[in-house]
Protein backbone atom coordinates (compact mmCIF):
# COMPACT_ATOMS: atom_id res chain seq x y z
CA UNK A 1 -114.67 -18.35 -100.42
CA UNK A 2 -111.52 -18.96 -101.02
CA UNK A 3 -110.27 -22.56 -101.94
CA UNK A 4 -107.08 -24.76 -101.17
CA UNK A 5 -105.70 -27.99 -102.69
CA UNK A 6 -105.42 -31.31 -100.46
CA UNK A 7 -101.97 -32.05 -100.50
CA UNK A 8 -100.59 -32.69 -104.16
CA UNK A 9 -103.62 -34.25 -105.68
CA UNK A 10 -105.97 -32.80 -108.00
CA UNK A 11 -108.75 -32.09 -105.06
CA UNK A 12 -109.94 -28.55 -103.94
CA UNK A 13 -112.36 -27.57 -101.87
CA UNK A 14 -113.22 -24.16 -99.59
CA UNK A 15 -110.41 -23.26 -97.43
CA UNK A 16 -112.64 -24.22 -94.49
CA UNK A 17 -115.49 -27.21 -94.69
CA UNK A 18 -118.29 -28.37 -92.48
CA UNK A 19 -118.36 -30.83 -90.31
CA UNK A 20 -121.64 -32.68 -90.34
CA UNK A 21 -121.18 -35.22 -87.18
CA UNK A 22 -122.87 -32.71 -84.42
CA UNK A 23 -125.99 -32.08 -86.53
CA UNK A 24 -127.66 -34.89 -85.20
CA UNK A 25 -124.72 -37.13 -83.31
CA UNK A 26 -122.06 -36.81 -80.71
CA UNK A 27 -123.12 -33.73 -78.68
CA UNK A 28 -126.45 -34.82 -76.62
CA UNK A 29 -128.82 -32.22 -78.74
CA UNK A 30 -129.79 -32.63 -82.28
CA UNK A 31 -131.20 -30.70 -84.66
CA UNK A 32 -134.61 -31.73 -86.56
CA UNK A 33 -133.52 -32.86 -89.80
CA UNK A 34 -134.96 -29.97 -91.96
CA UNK A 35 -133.08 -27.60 -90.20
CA UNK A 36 -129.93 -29.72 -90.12
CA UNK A 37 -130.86 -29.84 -94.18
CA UNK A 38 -131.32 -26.30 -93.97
CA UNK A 39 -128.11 -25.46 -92.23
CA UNK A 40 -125.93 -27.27 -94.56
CA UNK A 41 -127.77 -25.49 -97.47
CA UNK A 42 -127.14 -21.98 -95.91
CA UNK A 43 -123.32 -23.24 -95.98
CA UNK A 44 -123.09 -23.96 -99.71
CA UNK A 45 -124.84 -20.51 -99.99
CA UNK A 46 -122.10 -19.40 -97.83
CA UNK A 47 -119.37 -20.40 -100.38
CA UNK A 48 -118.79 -23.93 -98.31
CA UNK A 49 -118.43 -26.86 -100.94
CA UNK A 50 -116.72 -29.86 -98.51
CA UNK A 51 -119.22 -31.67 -96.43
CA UNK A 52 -117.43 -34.25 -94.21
CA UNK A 53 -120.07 -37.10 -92.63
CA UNK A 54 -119.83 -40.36 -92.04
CA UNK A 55 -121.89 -44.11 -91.76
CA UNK A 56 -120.90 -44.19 -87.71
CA UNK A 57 -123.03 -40.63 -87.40
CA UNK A 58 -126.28 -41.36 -86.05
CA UNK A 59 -125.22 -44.43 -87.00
CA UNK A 60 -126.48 -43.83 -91.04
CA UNK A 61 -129.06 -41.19 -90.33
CA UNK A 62 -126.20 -38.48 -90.27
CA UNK A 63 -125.17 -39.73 -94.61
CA UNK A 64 -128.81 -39.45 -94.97
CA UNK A 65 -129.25 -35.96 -93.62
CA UNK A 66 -126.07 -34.66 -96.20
CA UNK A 67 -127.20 -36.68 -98.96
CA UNK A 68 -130.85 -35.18 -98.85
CA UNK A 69 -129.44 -31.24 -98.51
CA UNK A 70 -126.56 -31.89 -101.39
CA UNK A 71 -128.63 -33.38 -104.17
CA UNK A 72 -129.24 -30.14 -105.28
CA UNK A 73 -126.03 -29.11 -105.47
CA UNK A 74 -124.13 -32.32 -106.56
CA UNK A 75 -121.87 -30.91 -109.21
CA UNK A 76 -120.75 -27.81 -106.75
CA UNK A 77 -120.02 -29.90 -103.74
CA UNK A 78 -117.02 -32.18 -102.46
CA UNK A 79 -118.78 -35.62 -99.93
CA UNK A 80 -116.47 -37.15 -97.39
CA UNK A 81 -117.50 -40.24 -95.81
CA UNK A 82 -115.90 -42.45 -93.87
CA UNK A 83 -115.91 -46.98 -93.33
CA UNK A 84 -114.68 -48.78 -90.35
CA UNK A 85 -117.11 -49.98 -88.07
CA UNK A 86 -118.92 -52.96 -87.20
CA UNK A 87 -122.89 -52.33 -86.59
CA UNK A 88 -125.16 -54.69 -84.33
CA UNK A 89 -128.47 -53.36 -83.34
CA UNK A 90 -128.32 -50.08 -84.85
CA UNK A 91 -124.99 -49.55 -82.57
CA UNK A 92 -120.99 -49.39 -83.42
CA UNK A 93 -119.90 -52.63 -81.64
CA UNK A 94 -116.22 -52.02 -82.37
CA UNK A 95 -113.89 -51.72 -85.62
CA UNK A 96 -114.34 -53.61 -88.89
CA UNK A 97 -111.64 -52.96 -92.02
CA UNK A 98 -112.47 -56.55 -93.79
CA UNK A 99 -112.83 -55.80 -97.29
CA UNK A 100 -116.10 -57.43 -97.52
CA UNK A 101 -117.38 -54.27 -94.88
CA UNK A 102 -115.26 -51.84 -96.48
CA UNK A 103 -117.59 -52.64 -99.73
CA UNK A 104 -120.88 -53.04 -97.47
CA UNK A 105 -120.39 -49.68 -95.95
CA UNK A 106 -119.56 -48.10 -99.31
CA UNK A 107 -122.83 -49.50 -100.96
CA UNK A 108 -124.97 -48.01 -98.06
CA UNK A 109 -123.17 -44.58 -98.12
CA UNK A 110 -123.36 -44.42 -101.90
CA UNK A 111 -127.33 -44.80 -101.23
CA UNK A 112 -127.61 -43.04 -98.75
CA UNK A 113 -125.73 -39.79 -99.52
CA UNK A 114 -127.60 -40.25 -103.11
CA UNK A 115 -124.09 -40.11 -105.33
CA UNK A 116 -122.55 -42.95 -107.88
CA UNK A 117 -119.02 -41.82 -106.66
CA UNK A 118 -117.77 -40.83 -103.31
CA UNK A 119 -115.43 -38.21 -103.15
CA UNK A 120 -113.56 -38.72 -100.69
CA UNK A 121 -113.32 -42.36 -98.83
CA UNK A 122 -111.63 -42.20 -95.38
CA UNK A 123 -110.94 -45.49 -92.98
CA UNK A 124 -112.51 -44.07 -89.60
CA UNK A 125 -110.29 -45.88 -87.19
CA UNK A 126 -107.61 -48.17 -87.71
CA UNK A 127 -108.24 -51.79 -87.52
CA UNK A 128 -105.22 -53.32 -86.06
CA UNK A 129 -106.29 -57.15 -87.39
CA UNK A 130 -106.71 -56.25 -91.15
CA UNK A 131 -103.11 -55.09 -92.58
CA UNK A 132 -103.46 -52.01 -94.22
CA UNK A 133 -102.35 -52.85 -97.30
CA UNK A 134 -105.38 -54.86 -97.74
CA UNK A 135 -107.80 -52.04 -96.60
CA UNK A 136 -105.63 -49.50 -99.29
CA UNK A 137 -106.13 -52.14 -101.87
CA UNK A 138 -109.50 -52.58 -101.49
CA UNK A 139 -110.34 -48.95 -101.69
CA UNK A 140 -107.89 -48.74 -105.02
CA UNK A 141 -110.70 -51.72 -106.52
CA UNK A 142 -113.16 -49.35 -105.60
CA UNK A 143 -111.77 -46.62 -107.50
CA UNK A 144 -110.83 -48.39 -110.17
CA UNK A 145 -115.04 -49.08 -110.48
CA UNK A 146 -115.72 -45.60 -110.53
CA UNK A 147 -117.26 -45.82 -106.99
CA UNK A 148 -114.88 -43.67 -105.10
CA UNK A 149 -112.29 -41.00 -106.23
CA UNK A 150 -109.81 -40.19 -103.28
CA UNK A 151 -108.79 -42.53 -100.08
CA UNK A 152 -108.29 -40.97 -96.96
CA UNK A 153 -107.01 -42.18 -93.40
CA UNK A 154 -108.37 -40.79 -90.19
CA UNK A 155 -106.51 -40.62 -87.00
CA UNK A 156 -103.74 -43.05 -88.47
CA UNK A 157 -100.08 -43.31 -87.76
CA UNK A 158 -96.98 -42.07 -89.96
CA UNK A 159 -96.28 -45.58 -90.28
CA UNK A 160 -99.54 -46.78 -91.34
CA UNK A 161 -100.04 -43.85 -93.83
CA UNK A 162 -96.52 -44.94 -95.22
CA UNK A 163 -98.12 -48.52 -95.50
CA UNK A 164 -101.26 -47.43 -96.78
CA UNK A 165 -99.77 -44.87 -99.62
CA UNK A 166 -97.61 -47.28 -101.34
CA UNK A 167 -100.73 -49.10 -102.16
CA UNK A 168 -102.96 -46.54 -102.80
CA UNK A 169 -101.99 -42.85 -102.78
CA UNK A 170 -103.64 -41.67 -99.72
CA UNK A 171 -105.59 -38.02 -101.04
CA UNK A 172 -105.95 -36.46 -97.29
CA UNK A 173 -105.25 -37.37 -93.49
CA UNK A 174 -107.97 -36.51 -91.28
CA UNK A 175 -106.88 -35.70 -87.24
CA UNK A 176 -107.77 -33.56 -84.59
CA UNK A 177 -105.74 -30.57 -85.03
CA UNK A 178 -106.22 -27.53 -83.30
CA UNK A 179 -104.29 -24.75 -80.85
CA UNK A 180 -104.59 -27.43 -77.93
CA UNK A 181 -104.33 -30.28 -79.80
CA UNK A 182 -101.30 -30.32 -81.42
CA UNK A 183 -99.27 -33.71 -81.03
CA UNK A 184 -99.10 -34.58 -84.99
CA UNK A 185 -96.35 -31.59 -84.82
CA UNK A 186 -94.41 -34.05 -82.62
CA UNK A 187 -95.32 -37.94 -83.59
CA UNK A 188 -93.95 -38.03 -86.90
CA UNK A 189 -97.34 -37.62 -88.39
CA UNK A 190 -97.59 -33.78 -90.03
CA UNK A 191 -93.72 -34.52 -91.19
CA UNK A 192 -95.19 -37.96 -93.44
CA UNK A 193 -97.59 -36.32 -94.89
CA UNK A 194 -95.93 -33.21 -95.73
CA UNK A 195 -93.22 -35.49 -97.20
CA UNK A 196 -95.69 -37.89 -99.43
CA UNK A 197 -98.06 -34.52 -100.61
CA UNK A 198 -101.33 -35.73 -99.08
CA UNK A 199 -103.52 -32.78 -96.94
CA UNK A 200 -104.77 -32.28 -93.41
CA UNK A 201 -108.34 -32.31 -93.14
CA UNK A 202 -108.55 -30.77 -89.06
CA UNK A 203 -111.41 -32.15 -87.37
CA UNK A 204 -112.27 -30.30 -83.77
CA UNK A 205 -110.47 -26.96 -84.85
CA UNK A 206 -112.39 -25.25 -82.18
CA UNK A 207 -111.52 -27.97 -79.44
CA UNK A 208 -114.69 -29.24 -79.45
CA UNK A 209 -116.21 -26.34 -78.92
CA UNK A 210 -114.27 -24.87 -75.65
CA UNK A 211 -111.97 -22.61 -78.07
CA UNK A 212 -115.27 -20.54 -79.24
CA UNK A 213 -115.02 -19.12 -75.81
CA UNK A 214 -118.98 -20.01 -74.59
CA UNK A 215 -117.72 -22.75 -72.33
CA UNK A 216 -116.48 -22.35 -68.54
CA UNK A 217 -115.98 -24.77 -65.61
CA UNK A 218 -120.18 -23.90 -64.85
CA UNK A 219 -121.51 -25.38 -68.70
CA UNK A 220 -124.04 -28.28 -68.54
CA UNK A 221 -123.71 -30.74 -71.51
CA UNK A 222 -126.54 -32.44 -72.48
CA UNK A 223 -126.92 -36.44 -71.71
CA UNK A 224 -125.32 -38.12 -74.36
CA UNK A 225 -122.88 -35.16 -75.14
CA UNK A 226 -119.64 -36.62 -75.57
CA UNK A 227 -117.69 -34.37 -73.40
CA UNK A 228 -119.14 -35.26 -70.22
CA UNK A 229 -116.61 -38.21 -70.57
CA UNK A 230 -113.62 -36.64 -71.64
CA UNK A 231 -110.69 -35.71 -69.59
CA UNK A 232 -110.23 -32.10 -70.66
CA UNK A 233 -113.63 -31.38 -70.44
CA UNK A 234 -114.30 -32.02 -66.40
CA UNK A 235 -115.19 -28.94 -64.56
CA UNK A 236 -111.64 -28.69 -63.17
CA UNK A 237 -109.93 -28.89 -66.38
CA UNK A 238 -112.36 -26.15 -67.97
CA UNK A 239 -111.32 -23.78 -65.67
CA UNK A 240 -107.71 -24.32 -65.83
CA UNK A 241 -107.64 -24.20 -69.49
CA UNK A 242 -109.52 -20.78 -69.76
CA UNK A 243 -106.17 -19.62 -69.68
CA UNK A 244 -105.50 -20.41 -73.00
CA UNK A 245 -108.99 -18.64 -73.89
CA UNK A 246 -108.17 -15.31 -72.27
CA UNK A 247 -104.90 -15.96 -74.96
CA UNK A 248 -107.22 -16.27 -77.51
CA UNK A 249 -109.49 -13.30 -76.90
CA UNK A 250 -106.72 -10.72 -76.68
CA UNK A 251 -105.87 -11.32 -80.12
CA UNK A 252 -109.38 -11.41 -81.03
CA UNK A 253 -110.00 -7.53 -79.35
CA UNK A 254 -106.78 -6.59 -81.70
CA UNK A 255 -108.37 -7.79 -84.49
CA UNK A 256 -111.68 -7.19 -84.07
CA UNK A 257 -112.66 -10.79 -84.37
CA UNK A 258 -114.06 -13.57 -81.87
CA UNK A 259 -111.45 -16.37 -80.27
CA UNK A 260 -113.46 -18.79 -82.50
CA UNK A 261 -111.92 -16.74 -85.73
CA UNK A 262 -108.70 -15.94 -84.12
CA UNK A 263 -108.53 -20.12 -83.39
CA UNK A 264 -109.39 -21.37 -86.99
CA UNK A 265 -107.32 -18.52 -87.98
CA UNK A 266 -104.07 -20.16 -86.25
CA UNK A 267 -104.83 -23.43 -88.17
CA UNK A 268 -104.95 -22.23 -91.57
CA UNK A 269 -101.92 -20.63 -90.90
CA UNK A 270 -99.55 -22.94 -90.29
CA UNK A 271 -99.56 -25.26 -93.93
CA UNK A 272 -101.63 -24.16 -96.98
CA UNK A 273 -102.66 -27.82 -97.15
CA UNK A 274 -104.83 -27.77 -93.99
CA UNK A 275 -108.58 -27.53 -94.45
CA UNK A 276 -110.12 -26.94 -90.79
CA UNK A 277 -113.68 -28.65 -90.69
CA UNK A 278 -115.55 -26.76 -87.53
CA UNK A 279 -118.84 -27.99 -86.88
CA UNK A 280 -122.03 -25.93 -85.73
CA UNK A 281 -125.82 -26.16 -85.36
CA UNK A 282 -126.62 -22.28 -85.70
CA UNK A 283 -126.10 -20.64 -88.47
CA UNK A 284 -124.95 -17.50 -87.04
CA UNK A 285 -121.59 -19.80 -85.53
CA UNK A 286 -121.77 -21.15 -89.26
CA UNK A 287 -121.08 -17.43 -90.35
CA UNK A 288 -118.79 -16.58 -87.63
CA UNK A 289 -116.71 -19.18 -88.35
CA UNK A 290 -116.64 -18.79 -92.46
CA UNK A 291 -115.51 -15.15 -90.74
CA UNK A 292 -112.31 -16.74 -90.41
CA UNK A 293 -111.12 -16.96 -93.88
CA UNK A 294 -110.53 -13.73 -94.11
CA UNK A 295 -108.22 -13.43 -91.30
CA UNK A 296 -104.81 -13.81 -91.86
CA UNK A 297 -102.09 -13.54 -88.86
CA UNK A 298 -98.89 -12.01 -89.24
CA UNK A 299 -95.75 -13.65 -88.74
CA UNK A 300 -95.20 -11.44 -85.34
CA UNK A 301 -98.51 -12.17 -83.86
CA UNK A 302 -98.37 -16.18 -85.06
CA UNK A 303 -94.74 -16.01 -83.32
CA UNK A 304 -96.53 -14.03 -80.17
CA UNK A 305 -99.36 -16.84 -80.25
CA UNK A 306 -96.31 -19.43 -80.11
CA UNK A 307 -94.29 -17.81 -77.09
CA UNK A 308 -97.60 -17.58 -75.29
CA UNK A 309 -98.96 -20.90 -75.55
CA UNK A 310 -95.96 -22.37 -75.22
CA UNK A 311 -96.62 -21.25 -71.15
CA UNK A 312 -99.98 -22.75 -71.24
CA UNK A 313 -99.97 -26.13 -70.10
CA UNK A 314 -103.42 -28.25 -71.21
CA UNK A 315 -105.24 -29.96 -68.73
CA UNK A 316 -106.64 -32.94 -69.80
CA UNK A 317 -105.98 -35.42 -72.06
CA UNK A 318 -108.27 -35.27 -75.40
CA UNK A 319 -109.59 -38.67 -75.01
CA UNK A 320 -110.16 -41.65 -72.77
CA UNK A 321 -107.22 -43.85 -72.29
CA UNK A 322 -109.55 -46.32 -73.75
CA UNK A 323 -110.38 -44.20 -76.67
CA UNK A 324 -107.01 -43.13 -77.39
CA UNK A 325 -105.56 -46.76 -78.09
CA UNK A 326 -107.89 -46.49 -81.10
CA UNK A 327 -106.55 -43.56 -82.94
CA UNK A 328 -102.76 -43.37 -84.44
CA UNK A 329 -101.89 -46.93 -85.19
């Protein structure tokens, strides 16, 4: 597997990680937790050495999980976890950036994921009543203990990250970044962090799944998945947007590959500082998708790509209006 730096810091890891949320969290099904160990195993086998979890997942049983399958492997392996909630009866109840819970949460993942130094700290959401500056400075204590080595923001603003990084040199931005989601190309956001050095971590590459192809306006989620509440996942928008899938698979008959490949593909194309983390609970997706790596698209058919989707209008919005006022602050 090939390997790419985050930005201008000192941290690399594969060209494409694992996302750890849907093992057990997020998506209705779960997997039992030997085989969720078991899949994350068959990744580092796989050439896979970033692991991206967080305390929210499950909530805590999802750290737990990636702990358990990475002590083996400690010294190969880059652990990204993420702070930012507030926890009442074993359920989020809403954000919390205090610095007394940014230390809390630390403590518990630092158990739980069995490590004395977490790779890579992200913020999950953006508190809007703790200043940033005091969340940035409390993670730069925490590396100055030894208990963290890189600070990350996810789903944050240009202006927060500008905030944030004069403080404490933020390491990596994590979004949503894929072929249909692309408005950090347009809110000031993948123009920051170019500018200040710090890397892309893409969460939902595959689009949550749709962009593999398997899902049409007839798919069932499971209760609890979190599509069933999304806009661009109701049955009408599903079969509006397979237009953008019949886009993806006549690339993917050119190249022999699968619209999942020819997708994650188009994201490590367009910076060498982007680090797609697709998640899976099979390992033959698991394969499909490390598949991807060795794709690269040519300038013609990432220009063709362009022109073409540039006719495809989404349906949908990503999110909920309500869960959209929680992301890019």
């Amino acid at each position: 597997m090939k390997k790419r730096k985050l930005g201008n810091s000192n941290l690399e890891v594969s060209t494409l990680g694992l996302g750890c949320m849907g093992l057990n969290f997020g998506y209705g099904s779960t997997l039992d937790k030997q085989e969720a160990i078991a899949l994350i195993r068959a990744a580092v086998e796989m050439g896979v050495n970033f692991f991206d979890t967080a305390e929210v997942y499950g909530p805590f049983t999802n750290e737990e999980i990636v702990g358990e399958a990475l002590a083996p492997f400690r010294k190969q392996v880059v652990i990204a976890t993420k702070f930012g909630f507030e926890f009442q009866g074993g359920k989020s109840v809403g954000v919390n950036s205090r610095p007394e819970n940014i230390r809390k949460a630390t403590e518990g993942s630092l158990k739980r994921l069995q490590v004395d130094t977490i790779d890579l700290l992200y913020q999950h959401r953006v508190d809007p009543n703790v200043p940033i500056e005091e969340v940035a400075g409390t993670v730069k204590d925490l590396i100055k203990e030894g208990k963290v080595k890189h600070f990350g923001l996810s789903e944050a603003g240009a202006n927060t990250i500008r905030r944030a990084h004069s403080v404490q040199p933020i390491t990596v931005l994590q979004s949503e970044y894929s072929l249909w989601t692309r408005q950090h190309e347009h809110d000031g956001v993948i123009p920051a962090i170019e500018e200040l050095g710090i890397g892309l971590v893409a969460y939902s590459p595959l689009g949550k799944g749709f962009l593999a192809g398997k899902i049409d306006e007839n798919t069932k989620f499971a209760e609890g998945d979190l599509r069933n509440i999304l806009p661009r996942f109701t049955e009408d928008a599903r079969k509006a947007n397979q237009e953008l899938i019949d886009l993806l698979n006549k690339f993917a008959e050119r190249r022999k590959a699968t619209s999942a490949q020819i997708a994650l593909a188009w994201v490590l194309a367009q910076k060498p500082w982007i680090i797609p983390i697709p998640g899976t609970t099979k390992e033959h997706r698991l394969r499909e998708n490390i598949g991807a790596v060795s794709i690269e698209l040519t300038t013609n058919e990432l220009q063709e790509i362009e022109t073409a989707s540039a006719q495809i209008k989404v349906v949908g919005t990503r999110y909920t209006e309500q869960m959209e006022k929680s992301t890019g602050l």
